[in-house]
Protein backbone atom coordinates (compact mmCIF):
# COMPACT_ATOMS: atom_id res chain seq x y z
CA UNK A 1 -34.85 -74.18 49.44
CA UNK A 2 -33.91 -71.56 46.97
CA UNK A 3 -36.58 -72.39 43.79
CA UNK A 4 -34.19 -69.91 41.55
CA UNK A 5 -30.87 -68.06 42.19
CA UNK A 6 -30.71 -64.33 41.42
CA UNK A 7 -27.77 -62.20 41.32
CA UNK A 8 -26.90 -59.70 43.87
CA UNK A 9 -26.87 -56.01 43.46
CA UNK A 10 -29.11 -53.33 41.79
CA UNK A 11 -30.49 -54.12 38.03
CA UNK A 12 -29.81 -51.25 35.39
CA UNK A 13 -33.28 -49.01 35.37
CA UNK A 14 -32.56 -48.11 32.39
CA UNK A 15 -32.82 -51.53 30.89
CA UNK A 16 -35.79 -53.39 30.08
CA UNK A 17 -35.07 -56.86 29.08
CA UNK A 18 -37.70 -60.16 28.43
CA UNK A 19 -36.31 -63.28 28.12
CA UNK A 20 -37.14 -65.84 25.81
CA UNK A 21 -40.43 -67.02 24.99
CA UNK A 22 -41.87 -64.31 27.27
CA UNK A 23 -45.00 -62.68 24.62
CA UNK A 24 -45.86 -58.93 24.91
CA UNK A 25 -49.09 -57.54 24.86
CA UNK A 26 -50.64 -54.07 23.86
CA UNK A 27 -51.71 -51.80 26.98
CA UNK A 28 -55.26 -50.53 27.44
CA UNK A 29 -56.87 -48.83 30.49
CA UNK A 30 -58.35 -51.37 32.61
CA UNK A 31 -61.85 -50.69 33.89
CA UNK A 32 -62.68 -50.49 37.71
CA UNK A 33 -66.69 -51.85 37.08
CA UNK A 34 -67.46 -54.79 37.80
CA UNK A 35 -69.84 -56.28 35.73
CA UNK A 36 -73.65 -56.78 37.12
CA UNK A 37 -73.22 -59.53 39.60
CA UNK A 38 -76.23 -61.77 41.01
CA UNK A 39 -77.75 -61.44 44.06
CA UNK A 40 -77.07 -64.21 46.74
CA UNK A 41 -77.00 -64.25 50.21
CA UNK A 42 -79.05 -61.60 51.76
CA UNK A 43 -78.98 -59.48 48.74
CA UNK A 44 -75.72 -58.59 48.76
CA UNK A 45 -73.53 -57.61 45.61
CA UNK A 46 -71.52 -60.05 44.45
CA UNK A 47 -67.82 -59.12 43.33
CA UNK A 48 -65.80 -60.13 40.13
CA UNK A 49 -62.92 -57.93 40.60
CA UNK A 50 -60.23 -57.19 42.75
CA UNK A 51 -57.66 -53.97 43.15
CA UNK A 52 -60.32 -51.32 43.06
CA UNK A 53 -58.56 -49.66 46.26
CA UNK A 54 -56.50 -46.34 45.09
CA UNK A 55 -53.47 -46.39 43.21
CA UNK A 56 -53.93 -50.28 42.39
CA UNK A 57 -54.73 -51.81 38.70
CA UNK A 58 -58.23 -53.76 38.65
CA UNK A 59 -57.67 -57.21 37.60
CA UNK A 60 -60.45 -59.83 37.15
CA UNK A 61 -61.47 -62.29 40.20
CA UNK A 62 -61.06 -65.56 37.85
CA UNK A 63 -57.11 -64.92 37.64
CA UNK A 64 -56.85 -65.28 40.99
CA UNK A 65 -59.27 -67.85 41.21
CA UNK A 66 -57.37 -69.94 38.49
CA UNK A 67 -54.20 -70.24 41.02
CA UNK A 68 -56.13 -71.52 44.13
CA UNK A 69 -59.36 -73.62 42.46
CA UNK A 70 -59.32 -74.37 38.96
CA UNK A 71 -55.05 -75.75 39.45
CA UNK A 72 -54.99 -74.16 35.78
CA UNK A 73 -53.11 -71.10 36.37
CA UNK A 74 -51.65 -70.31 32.69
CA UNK A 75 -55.24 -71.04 31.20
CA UNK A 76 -55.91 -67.39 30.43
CA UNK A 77 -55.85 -67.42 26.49
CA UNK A 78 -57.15 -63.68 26.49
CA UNK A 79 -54.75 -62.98 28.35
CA UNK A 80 -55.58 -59.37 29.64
CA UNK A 81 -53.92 -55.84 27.60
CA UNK A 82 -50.94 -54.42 28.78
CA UNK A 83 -49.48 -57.56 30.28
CA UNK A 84 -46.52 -59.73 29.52
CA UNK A 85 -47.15 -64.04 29.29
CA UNK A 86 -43.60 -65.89 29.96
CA UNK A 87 -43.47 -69.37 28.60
CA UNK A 88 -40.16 -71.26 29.30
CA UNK A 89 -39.41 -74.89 30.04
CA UNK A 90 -43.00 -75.39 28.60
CA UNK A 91 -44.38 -74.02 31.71
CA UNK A 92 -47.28 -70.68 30.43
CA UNK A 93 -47.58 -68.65 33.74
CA UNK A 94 -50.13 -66.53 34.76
CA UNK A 95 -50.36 -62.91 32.57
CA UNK A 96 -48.46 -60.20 34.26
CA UNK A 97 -48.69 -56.48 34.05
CA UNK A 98 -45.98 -55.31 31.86
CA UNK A 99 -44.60 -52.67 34.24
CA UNK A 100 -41.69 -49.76 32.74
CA UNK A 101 -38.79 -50.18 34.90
CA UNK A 102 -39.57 -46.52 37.00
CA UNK A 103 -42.48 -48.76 38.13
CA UNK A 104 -41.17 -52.12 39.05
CA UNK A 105 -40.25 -53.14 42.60
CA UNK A 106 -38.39 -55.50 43.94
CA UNK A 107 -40.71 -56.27 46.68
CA UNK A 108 -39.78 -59.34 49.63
CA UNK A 109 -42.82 -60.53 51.36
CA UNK A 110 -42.18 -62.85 54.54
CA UNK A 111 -44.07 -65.41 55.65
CA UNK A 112 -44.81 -65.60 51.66
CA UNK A 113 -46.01 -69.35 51.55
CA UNK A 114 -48.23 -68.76 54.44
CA UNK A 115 -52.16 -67.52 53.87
CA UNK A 116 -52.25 -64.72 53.49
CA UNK A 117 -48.52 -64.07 52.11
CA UNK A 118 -49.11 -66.35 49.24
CA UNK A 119 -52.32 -64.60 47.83
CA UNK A 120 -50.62 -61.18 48.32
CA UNK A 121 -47.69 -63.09 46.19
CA UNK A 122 -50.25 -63.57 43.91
CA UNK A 123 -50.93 -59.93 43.41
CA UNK A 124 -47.76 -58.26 43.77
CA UNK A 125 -46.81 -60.85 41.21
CA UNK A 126 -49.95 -60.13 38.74
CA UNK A 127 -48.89 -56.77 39.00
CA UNK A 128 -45.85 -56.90 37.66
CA UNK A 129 -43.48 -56.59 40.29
CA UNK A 130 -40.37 -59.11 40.83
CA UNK A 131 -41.31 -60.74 44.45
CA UNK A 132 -38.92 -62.63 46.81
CA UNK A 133 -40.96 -65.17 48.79
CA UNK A 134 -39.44 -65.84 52.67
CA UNK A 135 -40.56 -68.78 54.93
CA UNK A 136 -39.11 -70.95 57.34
CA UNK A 137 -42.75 -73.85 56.33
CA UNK A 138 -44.08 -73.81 59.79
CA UNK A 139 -47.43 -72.94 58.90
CA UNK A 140 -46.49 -72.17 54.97
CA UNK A 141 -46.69 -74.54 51.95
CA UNK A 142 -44.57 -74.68 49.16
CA UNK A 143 -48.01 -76.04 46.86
CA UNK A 144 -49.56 -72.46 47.83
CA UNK A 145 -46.77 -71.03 45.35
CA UNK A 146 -46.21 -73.51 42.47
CA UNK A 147 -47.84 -71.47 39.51
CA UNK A 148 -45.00 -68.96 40.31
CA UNK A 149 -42.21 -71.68 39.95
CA UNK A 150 -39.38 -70.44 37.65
CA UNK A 151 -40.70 -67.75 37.04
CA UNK A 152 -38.34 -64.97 36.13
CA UNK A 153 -39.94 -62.36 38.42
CA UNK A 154 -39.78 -64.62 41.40
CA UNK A 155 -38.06 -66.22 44.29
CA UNK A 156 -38.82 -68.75 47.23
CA UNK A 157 -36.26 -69.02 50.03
CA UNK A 158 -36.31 -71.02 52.56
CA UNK A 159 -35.28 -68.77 56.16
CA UNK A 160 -36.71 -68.47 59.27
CA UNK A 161 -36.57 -64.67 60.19
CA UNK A 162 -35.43 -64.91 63.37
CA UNK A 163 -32.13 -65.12 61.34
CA UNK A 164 -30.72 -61.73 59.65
CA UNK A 165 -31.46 -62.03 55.88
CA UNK A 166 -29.81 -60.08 53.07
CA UNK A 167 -31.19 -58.62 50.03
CA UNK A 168 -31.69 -55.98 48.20
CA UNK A 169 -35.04 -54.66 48.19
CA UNK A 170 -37.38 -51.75 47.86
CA UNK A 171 -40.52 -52.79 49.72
CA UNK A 172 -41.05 -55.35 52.89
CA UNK A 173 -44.18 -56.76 53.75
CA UNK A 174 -43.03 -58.68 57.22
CA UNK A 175 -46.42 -61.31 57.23
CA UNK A 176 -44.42 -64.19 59.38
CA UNK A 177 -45.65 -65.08 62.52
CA UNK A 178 -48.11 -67.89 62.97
CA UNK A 179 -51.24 -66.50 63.60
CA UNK A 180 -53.93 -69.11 64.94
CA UNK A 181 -54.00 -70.15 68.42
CA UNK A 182 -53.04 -73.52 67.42
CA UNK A 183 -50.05 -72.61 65.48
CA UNK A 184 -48.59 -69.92 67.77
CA UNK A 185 -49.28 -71.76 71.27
CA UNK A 186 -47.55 -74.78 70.17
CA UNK A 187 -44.09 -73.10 70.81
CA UNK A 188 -44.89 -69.95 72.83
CA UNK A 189 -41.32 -69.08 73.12
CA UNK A 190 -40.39 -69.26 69.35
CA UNK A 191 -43.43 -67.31 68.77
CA UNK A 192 -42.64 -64.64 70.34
CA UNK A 193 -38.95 -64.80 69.07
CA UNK A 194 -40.48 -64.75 65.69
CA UNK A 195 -42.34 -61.43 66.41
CA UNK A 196 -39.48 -59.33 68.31
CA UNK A 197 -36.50 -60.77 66.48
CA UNK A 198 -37.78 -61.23 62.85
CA UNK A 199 -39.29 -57.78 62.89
CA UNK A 200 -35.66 -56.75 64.60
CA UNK A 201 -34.09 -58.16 61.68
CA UNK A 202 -36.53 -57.14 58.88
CA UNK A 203 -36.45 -53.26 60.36
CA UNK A 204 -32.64 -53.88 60.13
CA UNK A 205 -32.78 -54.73 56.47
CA UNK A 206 -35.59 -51.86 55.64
CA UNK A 207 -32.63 -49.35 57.39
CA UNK A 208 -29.83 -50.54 55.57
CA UNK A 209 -31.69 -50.79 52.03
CA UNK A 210 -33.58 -47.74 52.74
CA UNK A 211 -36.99 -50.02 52.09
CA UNK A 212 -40.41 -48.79 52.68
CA UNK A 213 -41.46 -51.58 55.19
CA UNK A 214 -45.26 -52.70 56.33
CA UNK A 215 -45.61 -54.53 59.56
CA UNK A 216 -48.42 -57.04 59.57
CA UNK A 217 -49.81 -56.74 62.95
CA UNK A 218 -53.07 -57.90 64.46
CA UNK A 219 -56.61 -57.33 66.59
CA UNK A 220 -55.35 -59.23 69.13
CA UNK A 221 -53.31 -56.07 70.39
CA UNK A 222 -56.77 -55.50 71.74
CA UNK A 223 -57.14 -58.31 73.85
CA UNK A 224 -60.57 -58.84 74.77
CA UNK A 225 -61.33 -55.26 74.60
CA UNK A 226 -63.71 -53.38 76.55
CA UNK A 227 -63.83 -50.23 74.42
CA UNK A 228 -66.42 -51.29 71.15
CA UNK A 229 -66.15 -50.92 68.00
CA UNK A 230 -61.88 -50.48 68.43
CA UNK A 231 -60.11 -47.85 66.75
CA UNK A 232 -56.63 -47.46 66.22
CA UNK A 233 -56.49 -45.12 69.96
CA UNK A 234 -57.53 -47.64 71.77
CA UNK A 235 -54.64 -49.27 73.84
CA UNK A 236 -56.23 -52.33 74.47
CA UNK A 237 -56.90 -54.75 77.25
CA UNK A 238 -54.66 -57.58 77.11
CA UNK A 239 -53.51 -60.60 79.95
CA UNK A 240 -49.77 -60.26 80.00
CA UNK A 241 -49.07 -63.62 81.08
CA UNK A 242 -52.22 -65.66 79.68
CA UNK A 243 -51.96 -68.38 77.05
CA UNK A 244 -52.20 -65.83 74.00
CA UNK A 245 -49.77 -63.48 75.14
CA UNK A 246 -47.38 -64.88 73.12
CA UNK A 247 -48.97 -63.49 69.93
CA UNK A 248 -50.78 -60.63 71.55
CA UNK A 249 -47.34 -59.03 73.25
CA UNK A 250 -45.55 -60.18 70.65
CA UNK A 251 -47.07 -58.14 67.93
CA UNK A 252 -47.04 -54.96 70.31
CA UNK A 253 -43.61 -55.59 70.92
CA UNK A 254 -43.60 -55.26 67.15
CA UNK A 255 -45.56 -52.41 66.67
CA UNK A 256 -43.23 -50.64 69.19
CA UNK A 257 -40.02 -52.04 67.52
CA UNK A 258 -41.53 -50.71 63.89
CA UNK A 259 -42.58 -47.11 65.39
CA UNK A 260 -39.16 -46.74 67.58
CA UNK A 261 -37.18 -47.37 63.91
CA UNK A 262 -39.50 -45.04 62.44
CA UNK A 263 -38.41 -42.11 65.31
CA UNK A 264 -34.81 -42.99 65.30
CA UNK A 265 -33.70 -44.20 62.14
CA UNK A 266 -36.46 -42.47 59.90
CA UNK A 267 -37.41 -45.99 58.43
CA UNK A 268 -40.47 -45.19 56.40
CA UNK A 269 -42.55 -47.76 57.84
CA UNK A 270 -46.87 -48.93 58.16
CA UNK A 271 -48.15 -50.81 60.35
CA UNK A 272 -51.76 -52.91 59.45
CA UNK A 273 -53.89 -54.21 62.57
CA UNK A 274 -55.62 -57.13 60.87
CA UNK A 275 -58.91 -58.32 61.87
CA UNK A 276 -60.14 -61.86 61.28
CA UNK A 277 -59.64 -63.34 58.00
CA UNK A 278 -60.00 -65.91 55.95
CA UNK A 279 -60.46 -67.48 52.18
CA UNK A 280 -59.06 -70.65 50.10
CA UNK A 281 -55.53 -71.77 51.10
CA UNK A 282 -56.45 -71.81 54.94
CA UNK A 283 -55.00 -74.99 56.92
CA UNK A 284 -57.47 -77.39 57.43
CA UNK A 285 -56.10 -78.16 60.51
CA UNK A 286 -54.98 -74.63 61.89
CA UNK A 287 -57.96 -74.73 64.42
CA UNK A 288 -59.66 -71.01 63.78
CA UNK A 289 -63.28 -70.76 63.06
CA UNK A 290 -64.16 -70.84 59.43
CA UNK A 291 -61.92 -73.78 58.11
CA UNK A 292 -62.91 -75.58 61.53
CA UNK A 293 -66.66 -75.50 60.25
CA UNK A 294 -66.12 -76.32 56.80
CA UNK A 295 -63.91 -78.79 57.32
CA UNK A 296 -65.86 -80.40 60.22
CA UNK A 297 -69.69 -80.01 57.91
CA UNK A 298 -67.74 -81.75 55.00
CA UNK A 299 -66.39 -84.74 56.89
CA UNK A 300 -69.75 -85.60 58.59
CA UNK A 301 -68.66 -84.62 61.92
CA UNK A 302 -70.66 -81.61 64.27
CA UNK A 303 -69.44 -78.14 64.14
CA UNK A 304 -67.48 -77.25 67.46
CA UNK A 305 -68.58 -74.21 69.18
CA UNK A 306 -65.98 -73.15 72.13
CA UNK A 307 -68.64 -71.28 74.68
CA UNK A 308 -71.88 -69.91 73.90
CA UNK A 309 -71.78 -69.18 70.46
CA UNK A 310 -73.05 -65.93 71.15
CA UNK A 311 -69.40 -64.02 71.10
CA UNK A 312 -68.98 -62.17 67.74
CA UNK A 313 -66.57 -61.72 65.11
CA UNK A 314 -65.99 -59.66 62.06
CA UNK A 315 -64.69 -61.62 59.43
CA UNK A 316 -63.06 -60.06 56.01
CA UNK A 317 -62.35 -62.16 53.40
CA UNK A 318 -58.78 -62.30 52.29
CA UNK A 319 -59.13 -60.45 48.69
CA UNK A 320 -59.84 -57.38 50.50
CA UNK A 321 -57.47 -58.08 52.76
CA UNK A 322 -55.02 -57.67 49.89
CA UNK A 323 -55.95 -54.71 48.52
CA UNK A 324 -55.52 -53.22 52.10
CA UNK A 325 -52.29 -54.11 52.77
CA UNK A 326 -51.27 -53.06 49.01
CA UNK A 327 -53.09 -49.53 49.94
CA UNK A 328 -51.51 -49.04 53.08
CA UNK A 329 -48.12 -49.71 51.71
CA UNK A 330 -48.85 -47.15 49.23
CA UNK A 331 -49.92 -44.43 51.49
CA UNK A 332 -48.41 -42.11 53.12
CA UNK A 333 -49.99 -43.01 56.58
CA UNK A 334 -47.15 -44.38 59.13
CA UNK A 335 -48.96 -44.97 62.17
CA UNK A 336 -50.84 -48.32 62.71
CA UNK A 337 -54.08 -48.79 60.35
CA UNK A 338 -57.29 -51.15 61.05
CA UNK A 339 -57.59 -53.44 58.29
CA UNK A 340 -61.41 -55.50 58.77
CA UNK A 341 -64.24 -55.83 58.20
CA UNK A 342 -67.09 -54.03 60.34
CA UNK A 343 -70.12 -56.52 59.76
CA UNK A 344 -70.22 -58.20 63.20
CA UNK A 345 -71.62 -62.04 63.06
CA UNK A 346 -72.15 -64.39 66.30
CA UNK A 347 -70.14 -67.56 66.04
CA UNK A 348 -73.43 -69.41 66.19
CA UNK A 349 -74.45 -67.01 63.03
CA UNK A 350 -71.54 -67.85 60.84
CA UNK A 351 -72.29 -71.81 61.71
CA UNK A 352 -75.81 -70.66 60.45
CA UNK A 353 -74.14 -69.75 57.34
CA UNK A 354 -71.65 -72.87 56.54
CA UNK A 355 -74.12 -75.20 57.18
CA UNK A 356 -76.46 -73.97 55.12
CA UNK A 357 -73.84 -74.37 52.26
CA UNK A 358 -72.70 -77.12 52.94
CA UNK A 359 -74.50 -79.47 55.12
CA UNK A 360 -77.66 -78.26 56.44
CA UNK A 361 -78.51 -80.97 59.23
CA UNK A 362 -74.88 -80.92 60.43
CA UNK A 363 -75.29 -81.40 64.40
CA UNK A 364 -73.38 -78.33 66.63
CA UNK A 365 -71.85 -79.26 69.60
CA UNK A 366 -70.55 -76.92 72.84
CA UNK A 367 -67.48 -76.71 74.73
CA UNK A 368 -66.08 -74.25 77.54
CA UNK A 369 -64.80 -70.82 76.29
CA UNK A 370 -60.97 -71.11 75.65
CA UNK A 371 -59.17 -68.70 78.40
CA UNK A 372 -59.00 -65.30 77.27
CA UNK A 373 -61.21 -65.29 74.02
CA UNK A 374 -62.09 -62.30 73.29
CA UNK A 375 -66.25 -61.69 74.18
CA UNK A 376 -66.47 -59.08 71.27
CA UNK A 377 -64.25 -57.80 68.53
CA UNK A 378 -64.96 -55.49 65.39
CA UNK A 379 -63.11 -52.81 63.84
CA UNK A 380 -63.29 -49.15 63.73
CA UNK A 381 -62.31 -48.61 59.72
CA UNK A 382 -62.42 -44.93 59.72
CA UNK A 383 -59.17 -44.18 59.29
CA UNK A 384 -58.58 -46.22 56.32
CA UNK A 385 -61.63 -44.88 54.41
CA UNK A 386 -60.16 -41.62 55.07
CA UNK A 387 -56.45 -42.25 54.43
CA UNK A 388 -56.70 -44.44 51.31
CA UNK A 389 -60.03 -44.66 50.24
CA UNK A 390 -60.05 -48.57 51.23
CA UNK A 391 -63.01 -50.19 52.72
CA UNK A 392 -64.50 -54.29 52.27
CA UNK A 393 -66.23 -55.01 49.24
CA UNK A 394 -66.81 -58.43 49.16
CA UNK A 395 -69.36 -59.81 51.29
CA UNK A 396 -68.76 -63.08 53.99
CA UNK A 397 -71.59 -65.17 51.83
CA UNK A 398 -69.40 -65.01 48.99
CA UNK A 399 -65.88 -65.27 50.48
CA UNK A 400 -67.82 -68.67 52.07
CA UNK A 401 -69.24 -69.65 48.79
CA UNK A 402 -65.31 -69.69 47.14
CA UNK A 403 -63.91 -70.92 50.31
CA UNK A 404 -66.20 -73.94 50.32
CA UNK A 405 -65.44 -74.74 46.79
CA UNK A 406 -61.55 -74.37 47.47
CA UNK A 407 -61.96 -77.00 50.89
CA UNK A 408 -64.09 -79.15 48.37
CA UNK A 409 -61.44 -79.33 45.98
CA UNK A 410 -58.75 -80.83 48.84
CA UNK A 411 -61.40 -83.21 50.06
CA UNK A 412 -62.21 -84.15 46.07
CA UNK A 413 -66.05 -83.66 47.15
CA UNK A 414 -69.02 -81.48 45.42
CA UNK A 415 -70.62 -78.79 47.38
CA UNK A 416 -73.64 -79.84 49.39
CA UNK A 417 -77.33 -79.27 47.03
């Protein structure tokens, strides 16, 4: 479903036009500081802004919070300096950054209903840019991007990217793929269709438009790796043939598809390795970790640990997540990037954690080890603290603290006290 029609061809550059009802306001430098946070879990810092990685604008943790938890996304009435406010149809958006046209992109993010594509829609969108949205709903929900609706910067199409797609563009960020094991295992075959063709197609579209174009790859290129922490040399140890291959060759397919179009065709291309993630907007029912264990402590049912409990994770929450991706694109690194976080957590540690947020007497119970989990798994983030200056800066307490509140909100329940 196309939410708004938009003419073909390049805009005039020269041009800078607002349409009706849209309010201008006067530009200031923002400030990267956060303000003095309170101490919670473990001491850690607590963060109130986002977009402190290089090149990006700061902007304010309670916009973004305002599109996924308060369901009050035009309520900013100071709205921030040197943004625009578009009011039409009696719908007030969000406050975008009022961009001159040398600055704007036209930016198409797939898989942008999805996760992680519809917070990174969020941003790209705060920032000013126009954003086409791309998603076939597999995994995606259209509710994830309502506060964008009509908005003159921004479009949702419905397409599945295994089919060639047309547009003109000056940035990709290819996000589709499903990405849990429930999700991608339900249809092994499509899955890995969706990873060889849709990045076939998407390269095909960054070559003809000449668009700089980020691959959204993954840890699981790693397998269950015996080389710890990974870095981006290590090749990985992965079962060919196993139940995850479908994602796990899949996305090196991908990576090899992205690199080859980089040699050949001098696409300017990045390619992000993303480690565990996660934050409001997550399925409920998409069967990976965190939103299992919320979801299960809220409902009154035991946690489910699959093995031991004693395998670990590192687990970034999604807002630094987007300033990665954001960074990488504007870099000028073209070979694949780690994008994590390095604090390493048992599963049984991050149960520790949920349940004492939400339900504190909330029984665990144990089943056998899924085939081919990986035993260990936590990035290497050198190379992005070198190349771009980006590293995690919010802490898993607090990305469990806001993702509590935002599984709260769907079950219309208060957090455990």
């Amino acid at each position: 479903m196309r939410i708004r029609l938009r003419r073909s061809g390049h805009r005039d550059e020269t041009e800078q036009r607002w349409p009706r009802g849209a309010r201008e306001l006067p530009v200031v430098k923002a400030s990267a500081e956060a303000r003095p946070a309170s101490s919670q879990g473990g001491g850690e810092r607590w963060r109130d802004t986002v977009g402190t990685a290089a090149g990006q604008t700061p902007i304010r943790l309670e916009r973004l919070q305002a599109l996924y938890l308060t369901g009050n996304p035009g309520f900013i009435d100071d709205s921030p300096s040197g943004t625009i406010v578009y009011d039409q149809r009696a719908v007030r958006y969000p406050a975008v950054a009022k961009l001159p046209p040398s600055e704007k992109k036209r930016i198409l993010v797939t898989g942008g209903a999805g996760f992680v594509g519809s917070h990174l829609v969020d941003r790209l969108m705060l920032m000013g840019h126009e954003v086409i949205a791309l998603d076939n709903f597999f995994t995606g929900h259209k509710s994830n991007l309502t506060q964008w609706f009509g908005h003159p910067n921004f479009d949702l199409v419905r397409h599945d990217v295994v089919d060639p797609y047309m547009c003109e563009i000056d940035q990709i960020y290819h996000l589709a793929c499903p990405a849990s094991p429930f999700h991608y295992q339900y249809n092994p075959v499509k899955t890995v269709k969706t990873s060889v063709m849709g990045t076939l197609n998407m390269l095909g579209l960054a070559k003809r438009t000449r668009a700089r174009f980020l691959l959204a790859s993954t840890s699981e290129i790693y397998g269950s790796p015996e080389v710890h922490p990974q870095n981006e040399s290590y090749w990985g140890h992965v079962n060919p043939i196993g139940p995850r291959a479908c994602y796990d060759e899949g996305k090196r397919v991908a990576e090899t598809l992205t690199s080859a179009y980089k040699e050949q065709s001098q696409v300017d291309v990045r390619i992000a390795r993303i480690f565990n993630t996660f934050g409001p907007r997550m399925s409920v029912e998409d069967g990976r970790v965190v939103s299992n264990f919320i979801a299960q402590a809220l409902k009154g049912e035991p946690l489910t640990i699959y093995g031991s409990g004693e395998q670990t994770r590192s687990f970034q929450y999604i807002h630094d997540l987007v300033d990665g991706l954001i960074a990488l694109m504007a870099s000028d690194d073209t070979s694949p990037v780690n994008l994590g976080n390095p604090d390493e957590f048992t599963i049984l540690q991050l149960a520790e954690m949920i349940r004492a947020e939400v339900r504190p007497d909330a029984p665990l119970v144990f089943h056998p080890s899924p085939v081919d989990d990986p035993q260990r798994r936590k990035p290497d983030i050198t190379k992005a603290k070198a190349a771009f200056g980006w590293a995690p800066r919010f802490s898993v307490q607090q990305g469990i603290v806001e993702t509590v509140k935002y599984f709260c909100k769907l079950f219309e329940r208060v957090p455990y006290t």
